[in-house]
Protein backbone atom coordinates (compact mmCIF):
# COMPACT_ATOMS: atom_id res chain seq x y z
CA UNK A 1 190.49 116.65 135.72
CA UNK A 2 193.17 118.62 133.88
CA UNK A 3 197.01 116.67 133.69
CA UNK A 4 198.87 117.16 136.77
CA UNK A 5 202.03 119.32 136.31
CA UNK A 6 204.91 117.31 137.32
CA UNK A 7 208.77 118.67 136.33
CA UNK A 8 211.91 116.95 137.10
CA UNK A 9 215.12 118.30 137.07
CA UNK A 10 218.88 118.25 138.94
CA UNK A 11 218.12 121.14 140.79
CA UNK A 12 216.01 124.06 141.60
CA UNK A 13 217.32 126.10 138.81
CA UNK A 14 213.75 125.47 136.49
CA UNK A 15 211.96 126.53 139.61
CA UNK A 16 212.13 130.37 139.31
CA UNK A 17 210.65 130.06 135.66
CA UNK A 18 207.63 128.20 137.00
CA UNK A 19 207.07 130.94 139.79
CA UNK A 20 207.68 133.67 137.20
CA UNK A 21 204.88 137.02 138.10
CA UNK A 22 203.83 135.33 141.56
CA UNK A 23 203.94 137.83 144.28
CA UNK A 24 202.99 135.92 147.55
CA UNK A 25 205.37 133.01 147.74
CA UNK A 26 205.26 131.41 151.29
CA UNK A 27 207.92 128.35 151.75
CA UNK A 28 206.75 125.86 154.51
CA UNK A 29 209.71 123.53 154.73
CA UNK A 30 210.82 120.29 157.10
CA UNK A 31 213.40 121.43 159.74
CA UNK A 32 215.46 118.60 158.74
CA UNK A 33 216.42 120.07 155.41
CA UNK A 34 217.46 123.74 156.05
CA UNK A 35 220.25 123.46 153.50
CA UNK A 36 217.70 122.70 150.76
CA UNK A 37 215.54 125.70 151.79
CA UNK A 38 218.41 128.08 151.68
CA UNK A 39 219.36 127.12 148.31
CA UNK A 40 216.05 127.51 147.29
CA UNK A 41 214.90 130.75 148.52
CA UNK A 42 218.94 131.31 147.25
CA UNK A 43 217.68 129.93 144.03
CA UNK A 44 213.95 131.72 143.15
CA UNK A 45 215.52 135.34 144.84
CA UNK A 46 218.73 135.34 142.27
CA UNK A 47 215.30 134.99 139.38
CA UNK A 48 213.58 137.77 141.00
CA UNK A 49 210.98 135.42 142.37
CA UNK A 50 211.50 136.15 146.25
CA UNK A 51 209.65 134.33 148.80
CA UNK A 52 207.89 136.50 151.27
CA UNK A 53 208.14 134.31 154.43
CA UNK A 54 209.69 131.10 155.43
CA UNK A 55 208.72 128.56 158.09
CA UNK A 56 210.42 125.85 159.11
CA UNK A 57 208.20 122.79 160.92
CA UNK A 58 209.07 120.12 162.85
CA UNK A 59 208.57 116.59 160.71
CA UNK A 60 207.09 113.49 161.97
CA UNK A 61 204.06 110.90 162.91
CA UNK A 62 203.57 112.20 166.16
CA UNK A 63 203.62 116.21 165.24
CA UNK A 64 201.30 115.17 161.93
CA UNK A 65 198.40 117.27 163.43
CA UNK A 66 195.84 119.34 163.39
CA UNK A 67 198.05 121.87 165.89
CA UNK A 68 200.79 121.87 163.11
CA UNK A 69 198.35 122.74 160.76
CA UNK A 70 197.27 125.29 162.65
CA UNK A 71 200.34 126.71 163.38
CA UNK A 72 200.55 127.07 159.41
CA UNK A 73 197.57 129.09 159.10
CA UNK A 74 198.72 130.79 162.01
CA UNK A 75 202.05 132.24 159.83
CA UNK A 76 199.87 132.42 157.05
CA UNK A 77 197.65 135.24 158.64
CA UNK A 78 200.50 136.84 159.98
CA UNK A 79 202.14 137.39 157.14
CA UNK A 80 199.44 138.74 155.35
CA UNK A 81 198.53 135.69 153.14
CA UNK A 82 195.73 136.41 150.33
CA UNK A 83 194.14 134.77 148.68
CA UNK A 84 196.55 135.02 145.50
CA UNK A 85 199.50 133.72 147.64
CA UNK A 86 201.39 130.34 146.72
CA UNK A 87 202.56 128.09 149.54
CA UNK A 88 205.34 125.83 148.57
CA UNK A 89 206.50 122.57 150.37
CA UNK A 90 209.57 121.60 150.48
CA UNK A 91 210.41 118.38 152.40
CA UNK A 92 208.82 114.27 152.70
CA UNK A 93 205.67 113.56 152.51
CA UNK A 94 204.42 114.37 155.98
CA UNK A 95 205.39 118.32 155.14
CA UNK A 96 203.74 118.02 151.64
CA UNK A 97 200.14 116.53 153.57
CA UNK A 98 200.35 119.34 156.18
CA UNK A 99 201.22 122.32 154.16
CA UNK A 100 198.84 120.99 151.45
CA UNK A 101 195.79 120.90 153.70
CA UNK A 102 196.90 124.10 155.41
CA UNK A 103 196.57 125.38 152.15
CA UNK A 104 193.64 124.00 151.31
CA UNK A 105 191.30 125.53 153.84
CA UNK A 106 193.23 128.74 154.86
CA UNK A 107 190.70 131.41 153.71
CA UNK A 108 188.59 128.43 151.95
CA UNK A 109 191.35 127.37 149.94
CA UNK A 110 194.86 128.89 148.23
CA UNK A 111 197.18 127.41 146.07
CA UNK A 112 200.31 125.31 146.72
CA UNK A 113 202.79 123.19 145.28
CA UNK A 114 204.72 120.41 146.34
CA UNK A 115 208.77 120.11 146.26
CA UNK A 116 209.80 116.88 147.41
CA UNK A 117 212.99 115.76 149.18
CA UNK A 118 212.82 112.43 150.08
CA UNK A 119 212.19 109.50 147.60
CA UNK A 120 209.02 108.15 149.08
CA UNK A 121 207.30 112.12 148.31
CA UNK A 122 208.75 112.18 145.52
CA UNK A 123 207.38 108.67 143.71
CA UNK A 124 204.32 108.73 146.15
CA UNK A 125 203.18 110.93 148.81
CA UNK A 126 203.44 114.51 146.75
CA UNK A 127 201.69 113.19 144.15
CA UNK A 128 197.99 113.16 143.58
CA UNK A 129 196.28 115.93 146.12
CA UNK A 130 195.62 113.91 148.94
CA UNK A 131 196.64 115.96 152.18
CA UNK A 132 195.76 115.23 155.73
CA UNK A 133 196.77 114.73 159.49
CA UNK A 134 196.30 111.86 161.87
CA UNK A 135 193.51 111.88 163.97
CA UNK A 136 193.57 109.01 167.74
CA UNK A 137 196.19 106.98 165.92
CA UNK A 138 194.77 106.63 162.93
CA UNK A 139 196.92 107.72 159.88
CA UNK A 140 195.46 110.65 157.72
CA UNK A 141 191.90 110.07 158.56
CA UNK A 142 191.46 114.26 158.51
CA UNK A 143 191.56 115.39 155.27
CA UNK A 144 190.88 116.93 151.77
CA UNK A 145 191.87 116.24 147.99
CA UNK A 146 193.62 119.08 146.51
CA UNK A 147 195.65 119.19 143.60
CA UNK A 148 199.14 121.30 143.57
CA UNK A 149 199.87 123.68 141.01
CA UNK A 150 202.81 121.62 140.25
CA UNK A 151 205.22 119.13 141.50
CA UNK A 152 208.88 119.70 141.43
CA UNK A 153 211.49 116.64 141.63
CA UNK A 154 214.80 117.90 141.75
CA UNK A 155 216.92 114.36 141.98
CA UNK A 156 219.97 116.09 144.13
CA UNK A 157 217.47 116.44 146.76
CA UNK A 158 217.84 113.26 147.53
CA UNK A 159 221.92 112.70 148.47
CA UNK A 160 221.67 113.19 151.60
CA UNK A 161 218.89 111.04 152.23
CA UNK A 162 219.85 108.67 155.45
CA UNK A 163 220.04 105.05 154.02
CA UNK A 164 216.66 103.91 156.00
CA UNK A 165 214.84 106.75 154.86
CA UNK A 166 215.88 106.03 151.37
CA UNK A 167 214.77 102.16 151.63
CA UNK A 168 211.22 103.54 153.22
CA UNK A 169 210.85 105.42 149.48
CA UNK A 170 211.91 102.27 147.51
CA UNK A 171 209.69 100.43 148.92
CA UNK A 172 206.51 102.64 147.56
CA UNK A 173 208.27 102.80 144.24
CA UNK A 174 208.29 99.30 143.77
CA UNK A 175 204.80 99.31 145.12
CA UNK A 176 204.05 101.40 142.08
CA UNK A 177 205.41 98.99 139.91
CA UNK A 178 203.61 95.45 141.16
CA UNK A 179 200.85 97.46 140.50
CA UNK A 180 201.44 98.54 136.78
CA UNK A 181 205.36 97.78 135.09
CA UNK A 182 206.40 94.55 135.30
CA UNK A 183 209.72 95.81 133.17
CA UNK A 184 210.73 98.54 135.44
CA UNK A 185 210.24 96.26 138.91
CA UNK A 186 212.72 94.17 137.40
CA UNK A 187 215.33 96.85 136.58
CA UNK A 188 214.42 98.35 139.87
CA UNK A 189 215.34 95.08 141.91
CA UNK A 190 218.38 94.36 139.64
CA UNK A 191 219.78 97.89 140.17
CA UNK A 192 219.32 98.04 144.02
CA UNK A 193 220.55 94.28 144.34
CA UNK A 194 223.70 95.85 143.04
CA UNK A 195 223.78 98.41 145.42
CA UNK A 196 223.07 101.15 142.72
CA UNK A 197 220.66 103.91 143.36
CA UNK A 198 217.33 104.11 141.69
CA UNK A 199 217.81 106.53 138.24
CA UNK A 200 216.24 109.32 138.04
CA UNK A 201 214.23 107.96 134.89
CA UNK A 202 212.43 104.94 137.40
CA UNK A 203 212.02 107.94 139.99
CA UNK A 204 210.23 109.69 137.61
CA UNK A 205 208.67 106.61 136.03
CA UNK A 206 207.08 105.78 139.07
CA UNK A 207 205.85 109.65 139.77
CA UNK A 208 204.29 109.06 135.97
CA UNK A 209 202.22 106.33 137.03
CA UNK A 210 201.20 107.29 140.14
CA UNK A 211 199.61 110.90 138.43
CA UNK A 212 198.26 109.03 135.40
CA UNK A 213 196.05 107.07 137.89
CA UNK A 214 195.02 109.86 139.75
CA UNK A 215 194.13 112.14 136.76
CA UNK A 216 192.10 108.67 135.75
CA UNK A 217 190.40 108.47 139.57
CA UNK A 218 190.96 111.49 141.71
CA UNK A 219 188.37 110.50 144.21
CA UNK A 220 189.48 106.82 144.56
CA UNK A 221 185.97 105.52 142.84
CA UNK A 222 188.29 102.82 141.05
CA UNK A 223 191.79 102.55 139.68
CA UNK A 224 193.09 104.58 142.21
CA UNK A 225 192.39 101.90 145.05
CA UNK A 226 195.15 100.13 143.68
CA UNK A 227 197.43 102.23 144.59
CA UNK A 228 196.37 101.32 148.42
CA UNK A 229 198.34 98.24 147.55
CA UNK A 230 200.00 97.57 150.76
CA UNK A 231 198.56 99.44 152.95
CA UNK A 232 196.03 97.97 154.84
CA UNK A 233 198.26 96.21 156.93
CA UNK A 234 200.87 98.89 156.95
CA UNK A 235 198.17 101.17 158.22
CA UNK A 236 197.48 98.63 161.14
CA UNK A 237 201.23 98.12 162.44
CA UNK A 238 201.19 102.27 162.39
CA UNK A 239 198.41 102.17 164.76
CA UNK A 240 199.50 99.68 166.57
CA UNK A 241 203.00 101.68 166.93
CA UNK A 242 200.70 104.45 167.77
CA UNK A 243 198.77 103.06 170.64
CA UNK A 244 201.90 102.22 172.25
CA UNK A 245 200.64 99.07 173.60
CA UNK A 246 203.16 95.76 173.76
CA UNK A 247 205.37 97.06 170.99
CA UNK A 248 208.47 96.74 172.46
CA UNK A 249 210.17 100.04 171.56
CA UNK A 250 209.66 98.97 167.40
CA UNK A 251 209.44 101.76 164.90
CA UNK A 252 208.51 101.04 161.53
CA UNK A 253 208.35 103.64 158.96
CA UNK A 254 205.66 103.94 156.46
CA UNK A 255 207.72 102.16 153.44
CA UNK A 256 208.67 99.25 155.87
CA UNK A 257 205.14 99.17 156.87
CA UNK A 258 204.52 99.09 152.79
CA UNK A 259 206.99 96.54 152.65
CA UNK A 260 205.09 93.97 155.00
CA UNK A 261 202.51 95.10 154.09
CA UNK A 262 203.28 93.88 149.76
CA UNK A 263 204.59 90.75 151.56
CA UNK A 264 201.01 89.71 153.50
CA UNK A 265 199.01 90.97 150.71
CA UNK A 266 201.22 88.87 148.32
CA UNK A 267 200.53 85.69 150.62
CA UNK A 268 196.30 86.71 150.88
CA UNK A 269 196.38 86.71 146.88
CA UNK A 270 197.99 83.50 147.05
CA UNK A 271 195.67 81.90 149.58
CA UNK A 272 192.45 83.25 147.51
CA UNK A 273 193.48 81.82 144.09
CA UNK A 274 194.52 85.31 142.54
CA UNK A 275 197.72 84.62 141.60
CA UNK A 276 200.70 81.47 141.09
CA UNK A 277 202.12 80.29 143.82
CA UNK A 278 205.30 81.42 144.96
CA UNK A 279 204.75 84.91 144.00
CA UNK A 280 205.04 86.08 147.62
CA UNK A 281 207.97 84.09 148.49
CA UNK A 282 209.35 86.01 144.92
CA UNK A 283 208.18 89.59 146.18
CA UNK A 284 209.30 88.61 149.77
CA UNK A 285 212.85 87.83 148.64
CA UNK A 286 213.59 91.06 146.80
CA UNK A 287 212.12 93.26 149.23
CA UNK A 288 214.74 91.51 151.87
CA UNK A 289 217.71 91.76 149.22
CA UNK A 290 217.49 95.33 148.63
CA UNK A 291 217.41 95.86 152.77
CA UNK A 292 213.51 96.41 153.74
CA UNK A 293 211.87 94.30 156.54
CA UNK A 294 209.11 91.79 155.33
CA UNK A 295 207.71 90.02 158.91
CA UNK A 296 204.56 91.23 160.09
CA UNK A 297 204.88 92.51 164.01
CA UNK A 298 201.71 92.20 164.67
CA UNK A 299 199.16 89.81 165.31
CA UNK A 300 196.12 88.69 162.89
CA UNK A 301 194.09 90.06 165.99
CA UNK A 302 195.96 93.56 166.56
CA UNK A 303 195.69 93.71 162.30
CA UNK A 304 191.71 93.05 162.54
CA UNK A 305 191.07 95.57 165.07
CA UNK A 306 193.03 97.65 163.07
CA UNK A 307 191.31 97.40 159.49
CA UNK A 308 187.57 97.78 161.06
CA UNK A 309 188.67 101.54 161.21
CA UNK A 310 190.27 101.88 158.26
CA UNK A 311 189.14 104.25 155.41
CA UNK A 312 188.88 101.42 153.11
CA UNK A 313 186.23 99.47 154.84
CA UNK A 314 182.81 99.91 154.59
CA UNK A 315 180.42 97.95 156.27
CA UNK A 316 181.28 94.53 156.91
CA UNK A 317 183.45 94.54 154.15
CA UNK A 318 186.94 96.21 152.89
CA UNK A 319 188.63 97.12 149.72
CA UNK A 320 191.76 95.31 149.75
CA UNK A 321 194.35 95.03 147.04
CA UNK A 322 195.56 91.33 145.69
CA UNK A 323 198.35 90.87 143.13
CA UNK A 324 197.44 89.05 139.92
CA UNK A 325 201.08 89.09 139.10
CA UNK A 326 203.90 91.66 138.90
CA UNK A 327 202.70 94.59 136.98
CA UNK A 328 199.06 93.80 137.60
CA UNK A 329 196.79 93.99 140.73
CA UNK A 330 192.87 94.26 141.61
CA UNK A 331 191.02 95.61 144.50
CA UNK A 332 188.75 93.80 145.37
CA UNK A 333 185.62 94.25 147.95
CA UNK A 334 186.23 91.70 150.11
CA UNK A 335 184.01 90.47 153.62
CA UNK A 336 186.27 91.68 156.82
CA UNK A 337 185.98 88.04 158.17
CA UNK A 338 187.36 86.63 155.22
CA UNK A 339 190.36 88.66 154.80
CA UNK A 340 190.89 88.04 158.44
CA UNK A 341 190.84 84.46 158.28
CA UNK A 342 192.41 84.21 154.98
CA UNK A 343 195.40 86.16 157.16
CA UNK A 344 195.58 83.48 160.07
């Protein structure tokens, strides 16, 4: 596949050169960050690059359907959407997997780009063409891979990012560097020990590795896997959050699930001989000291009847990543027992 297109700036003001000669520009944007839209449509209409309709959408787990996607397409057709219109999305990571897969089969396919505003889009989710919706509880089991034309970090997008939401992005950036920069996990950790922001070079660091793997493995044959790092039990505590069932009013976000997630995978790598020991008790520590949670919720139980569904298993087995050490991880195809009762 051809490099991804990934520009980072202050602010919007490169945008309008990028969108120079379009003449369908459609903005789907999260609700949460009017502001940001108005200075953008502000922005591309003071370049002569004047978006044709805007629509706002309503931003979170629950509303991450297949209704909101419709209701996309729905203000696509309305507007008179060809198929030489742009969509752009501005907002996290749930507007950027919506609007993307909108995109991607409103009349068979038209283009869009991705403009994140939250950290965790912006090192992670906007990055690499994977769009989708959750389907019965499970997170983005409906979807497609789709590349953007382009995606735009502009850093100010992020100050006015609530603290929480802003921890739920550093967590997947230091998931991106266990899995391939040693160097920069270290500056990361020292930095937000400090209380000090993450710089603009790590955030864009971080957005470098992440497209580097994808344009390596788009279709998650290999590298890419790694990236899953994480996930498998994050992916079971949202489902479990989803059912509803004994979880006593808890609400984990996706980077906290990460979090716990690094933290168990850590402690399986440990317990199958991957790694030293003590690295999870290392990767545990920092993820506490810069303010993310790192105990699992759930039981081994609630986590196996969680993974038997997941996208990464097949058969009687899963793909699950282990840590070698920071800066270097493996997946591995590993039996579902054994993960299970390497987990106990």
């Amino acid at each position: 596949m051809n490099a991804l297109k990934i520009y980072v700036n202050e602010d919007f003001s490169f945008l309008p050169a990028l969108l120079a000669g379009e003449k369908e520009l459609f903005l789907i944007y999260d609700a949460n960050v009017e502001a940001s839209a108005r200075a953008l449509i502000s922005t591309c209409e003071a370049a002569s690059a004047a978006i044709k309709a805007s629509l706002p959408i309503q931003t979170s787990e629950a509303v991450k359907t297949m209704d909101t996607v419709m209701l996309i397409c729905s203000f696509l057709l309305d507007y008179g959407a060809s198929r030489n219109a742009l969509v752009l999305a501005l907002g996290g990571g749930i507007t950027t997997d919506m609007a993307g897969f909108a995109a991607s089969i409103y009349k068979r396919g038209v283009r869009f780009a991705n403009i994140p505003t939250t950290l965790l889009a912006q090192v992670d989710a906007a990055i690499g063409g994977k769009t989708g919706v959750n389907f019965e509880h499970y997170k983005n089991i409906l979807g497609v891979i789709n590349q953007p034309e382009f995606t735009y970090i502009a850093s100010n997008a992020l100050n006015t990012l609530r603290r929480r939401e802003y921890l739920s992005g550093v967590a997947e950036l230091l998931k991106t560097f266990i899995i391939a920069d040693a160097d920069a996990y270290a500056r990361a950790v020292k930095d937000l020990r400090q209380g000090n922001p993450v710089s603009a070079g790590l955030i864009e660091a971080a957005a470098r590795i992440k497209a580097g793997v994808v344009e390596r493995d788009e279709r998650e044959n290999g590298e890419r896997r790694n990236l899953n790092l994480g996930h498998t039990v994050a992916h079971a505590i949202e489902w479990w959050q989803g059912e509803g069932v004994d979880t006593q009013g808890t609400d984990y976000s996706h980077g906290e699930a990460v979090a716990i997630g690094m933290v168990k995978a850590a402690e399986l790598s440990e317990k199958l001989g991957c790694c030293e020991e003590g690295l999870s008790a290392r990767i545990k520590a920092d993820l506490e000291a810069v303010g993310l949670p790192t105990e699992c919720p759930i039981s081994v139980d609630v986590i196996a009847r969680a993974i038997r569904q997941d996208k990464k298993a097949v058969g009687d087995s899963i793909w699950f990543v282990l840590i070698r050490s920071i800066g270097r991880v493996e997946a591995r195809y590993i039996p579902l027992d054994e993960v299970i009762d390497a987990l106990r």
